[in-house]
Protein backbone atom coordinates (compact mmCIF):
# COMPACT_ATOMS: atom_id res chain seq x y z
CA UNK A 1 -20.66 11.42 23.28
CA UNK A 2 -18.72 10.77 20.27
CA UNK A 3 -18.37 7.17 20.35
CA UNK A 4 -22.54 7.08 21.28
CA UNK A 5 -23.09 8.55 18.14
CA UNK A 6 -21.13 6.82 15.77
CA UNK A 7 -23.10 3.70 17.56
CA UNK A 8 -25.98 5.54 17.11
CA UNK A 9 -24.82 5.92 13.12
CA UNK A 10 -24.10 2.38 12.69
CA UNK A 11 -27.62 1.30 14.81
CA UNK A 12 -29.25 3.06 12.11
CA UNK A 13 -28.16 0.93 9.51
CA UNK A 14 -30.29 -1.65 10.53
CA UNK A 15 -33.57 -0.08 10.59
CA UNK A 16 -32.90 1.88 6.85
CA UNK A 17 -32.81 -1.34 5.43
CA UNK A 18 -36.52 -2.20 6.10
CA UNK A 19 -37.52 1.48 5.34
CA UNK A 20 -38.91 1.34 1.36
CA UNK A 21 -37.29 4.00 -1.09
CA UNK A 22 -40.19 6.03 -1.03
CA UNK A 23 -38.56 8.95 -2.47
CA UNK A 24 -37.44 7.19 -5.70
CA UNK A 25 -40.24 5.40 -7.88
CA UNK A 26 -37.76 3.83 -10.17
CA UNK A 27 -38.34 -0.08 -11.06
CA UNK A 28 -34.54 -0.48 -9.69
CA UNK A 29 -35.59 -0.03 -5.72
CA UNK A 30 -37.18 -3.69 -6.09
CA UNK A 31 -34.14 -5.29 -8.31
CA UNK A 32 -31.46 -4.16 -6.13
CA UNK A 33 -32.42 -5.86 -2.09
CA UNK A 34 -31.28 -3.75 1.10
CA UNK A 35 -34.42 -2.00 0.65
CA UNK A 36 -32.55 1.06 -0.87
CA UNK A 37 -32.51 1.77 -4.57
CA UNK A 38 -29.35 1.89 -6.62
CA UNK A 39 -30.44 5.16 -7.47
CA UNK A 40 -30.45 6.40 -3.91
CA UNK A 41 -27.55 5.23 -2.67
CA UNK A 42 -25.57 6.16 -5.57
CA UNK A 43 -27.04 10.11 -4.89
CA UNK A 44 -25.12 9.68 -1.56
CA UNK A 45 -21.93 8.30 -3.06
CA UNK A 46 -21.75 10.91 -5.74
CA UNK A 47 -22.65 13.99 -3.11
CA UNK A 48 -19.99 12.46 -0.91
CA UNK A 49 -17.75 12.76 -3.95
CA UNK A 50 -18.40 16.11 -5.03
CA UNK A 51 -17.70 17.25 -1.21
CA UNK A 52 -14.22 15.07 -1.32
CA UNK A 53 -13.14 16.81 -4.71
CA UNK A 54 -14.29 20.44 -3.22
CA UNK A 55 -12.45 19.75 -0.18
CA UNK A 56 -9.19 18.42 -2.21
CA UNK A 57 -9.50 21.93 -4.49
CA UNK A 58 -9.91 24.01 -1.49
CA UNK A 59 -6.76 22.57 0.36
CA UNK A 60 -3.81 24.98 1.28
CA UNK A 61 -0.33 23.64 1.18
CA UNK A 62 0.94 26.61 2.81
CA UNK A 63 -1.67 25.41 6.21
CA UNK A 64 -1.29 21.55 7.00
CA UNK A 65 -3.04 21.98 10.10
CA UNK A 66 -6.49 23.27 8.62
CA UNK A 67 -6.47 21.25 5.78
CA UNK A 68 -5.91 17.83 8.15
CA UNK A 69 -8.93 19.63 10.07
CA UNK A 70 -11.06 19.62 6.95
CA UNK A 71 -10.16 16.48 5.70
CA UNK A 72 -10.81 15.16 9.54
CA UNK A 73 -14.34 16.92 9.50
CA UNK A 74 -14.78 15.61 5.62
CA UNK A 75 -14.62 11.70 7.14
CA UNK A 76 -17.11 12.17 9.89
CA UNK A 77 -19.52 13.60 7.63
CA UNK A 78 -18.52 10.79 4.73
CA UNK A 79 -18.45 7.60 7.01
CA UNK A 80 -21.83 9.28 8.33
CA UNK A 81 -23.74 9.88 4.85
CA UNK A 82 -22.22 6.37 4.08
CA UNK A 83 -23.72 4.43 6.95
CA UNK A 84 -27.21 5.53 5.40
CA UNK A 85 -26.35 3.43 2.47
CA UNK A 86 -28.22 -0.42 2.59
CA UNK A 87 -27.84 -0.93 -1.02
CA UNK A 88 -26.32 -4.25 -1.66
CA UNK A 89 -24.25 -3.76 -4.44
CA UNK A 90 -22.89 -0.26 -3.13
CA UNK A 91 -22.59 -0.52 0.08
CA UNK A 92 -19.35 -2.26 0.35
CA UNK A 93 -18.27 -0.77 -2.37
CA UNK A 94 -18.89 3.23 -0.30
CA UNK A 95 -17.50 1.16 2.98
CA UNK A 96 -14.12 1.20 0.51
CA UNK A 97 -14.41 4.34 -0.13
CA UNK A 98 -14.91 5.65 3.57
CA UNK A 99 -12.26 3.43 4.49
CA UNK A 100 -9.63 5.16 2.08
CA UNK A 101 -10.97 8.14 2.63
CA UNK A 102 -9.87 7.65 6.45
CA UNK A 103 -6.46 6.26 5.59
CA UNK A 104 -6.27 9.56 3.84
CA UNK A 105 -6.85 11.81 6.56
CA UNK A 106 -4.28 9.38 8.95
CA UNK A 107 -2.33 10.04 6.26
CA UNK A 108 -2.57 13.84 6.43
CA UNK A 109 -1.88 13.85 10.11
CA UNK A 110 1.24 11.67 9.88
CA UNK A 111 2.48 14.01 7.04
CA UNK A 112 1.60 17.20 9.01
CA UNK A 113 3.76 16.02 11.74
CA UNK A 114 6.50 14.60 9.32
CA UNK A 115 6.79 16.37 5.78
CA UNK A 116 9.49 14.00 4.81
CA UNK A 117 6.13 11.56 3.45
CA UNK A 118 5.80 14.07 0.69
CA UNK A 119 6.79 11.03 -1.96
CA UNK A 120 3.87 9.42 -0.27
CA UNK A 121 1.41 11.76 -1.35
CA UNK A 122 0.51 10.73 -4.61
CA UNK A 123 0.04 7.21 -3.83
CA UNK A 124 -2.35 8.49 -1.25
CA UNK A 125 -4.69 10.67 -3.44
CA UNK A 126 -4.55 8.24 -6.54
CA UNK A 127 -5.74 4.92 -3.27
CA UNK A 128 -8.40 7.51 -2.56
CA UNK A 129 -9.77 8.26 -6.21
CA UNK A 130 -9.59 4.98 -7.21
CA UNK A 131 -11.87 4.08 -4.48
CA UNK A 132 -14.49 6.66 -4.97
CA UNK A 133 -14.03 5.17 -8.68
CA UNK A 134 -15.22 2.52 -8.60
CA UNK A 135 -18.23 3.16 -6.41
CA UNK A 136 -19.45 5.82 -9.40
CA UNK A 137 -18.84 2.72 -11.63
CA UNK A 138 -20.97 0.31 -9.73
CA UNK A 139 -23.26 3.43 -9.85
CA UNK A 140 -23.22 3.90 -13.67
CA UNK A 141 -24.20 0.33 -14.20
């Protein structure tokens, strides 16, 4: 049943992109194509981020195990909120972000079973901020 619904999530792309932005009246739902409004898709980016930053405070060194589970759990929900975004100009830029936020948790697991990757660590977080980065960029005009 997993891999049905993350068919199911990516099927749904498709259909979004026809649906107007009828929750946002802002002149930018026109300028921007996909259907979605900067605006809109930027709210889902930014949520996204606050929920990757609460996640990174909340992590305990002392148990690798949960905080791989969280960060697991943390890019379901993130690749999910992100497949909801049709806008053109942030949508690849949140498919980045998704993408290093999964490297991230592969990275996690590897480093749970192998603390030796320690030196690796920062190289990991700094990938992952830089990605969310630039999507709040795009976002900020």
């Amino acid at each position: 049943s997993a891999g049905g619904a993350s068919t199911t999530a990516a099927e749904s792309v498709a259909p979004a992109a026809s649906t107007p932005a009828a929750s946002s009246p802002s002149p930018e739902s026109g300028e921007t194509g996909g259907g979605q409004s900067m605006a809109d898709a930027c709210q889902i980016v930014i949520a996204s981020f606050g929920d990757v930053v609460s996640t990174s405070q909340a992590m305990d060194t002392s148990d690798p195990q949960g905080t791989l589970a969280a960060f697991t759990a943390l890019s379901e929900k993130v690749q999910g909120e992100f497949s909801r975004i049709t806008n053109e100009e942030i949508a690849p830029l949140a498919q980045k972000a998704g993408a290093q936020l999964d490297e991230y948790a592969a990275f996690l697991e590897g480093f749970t079973a192998d603390p030796a990757r320690a030196s690796e660590f920062g190289a990991q977080v700094t990938a992952l901020q830089e990605s969310f980065t630039q999507a709040g960029t795009a976002c900020q005009g």
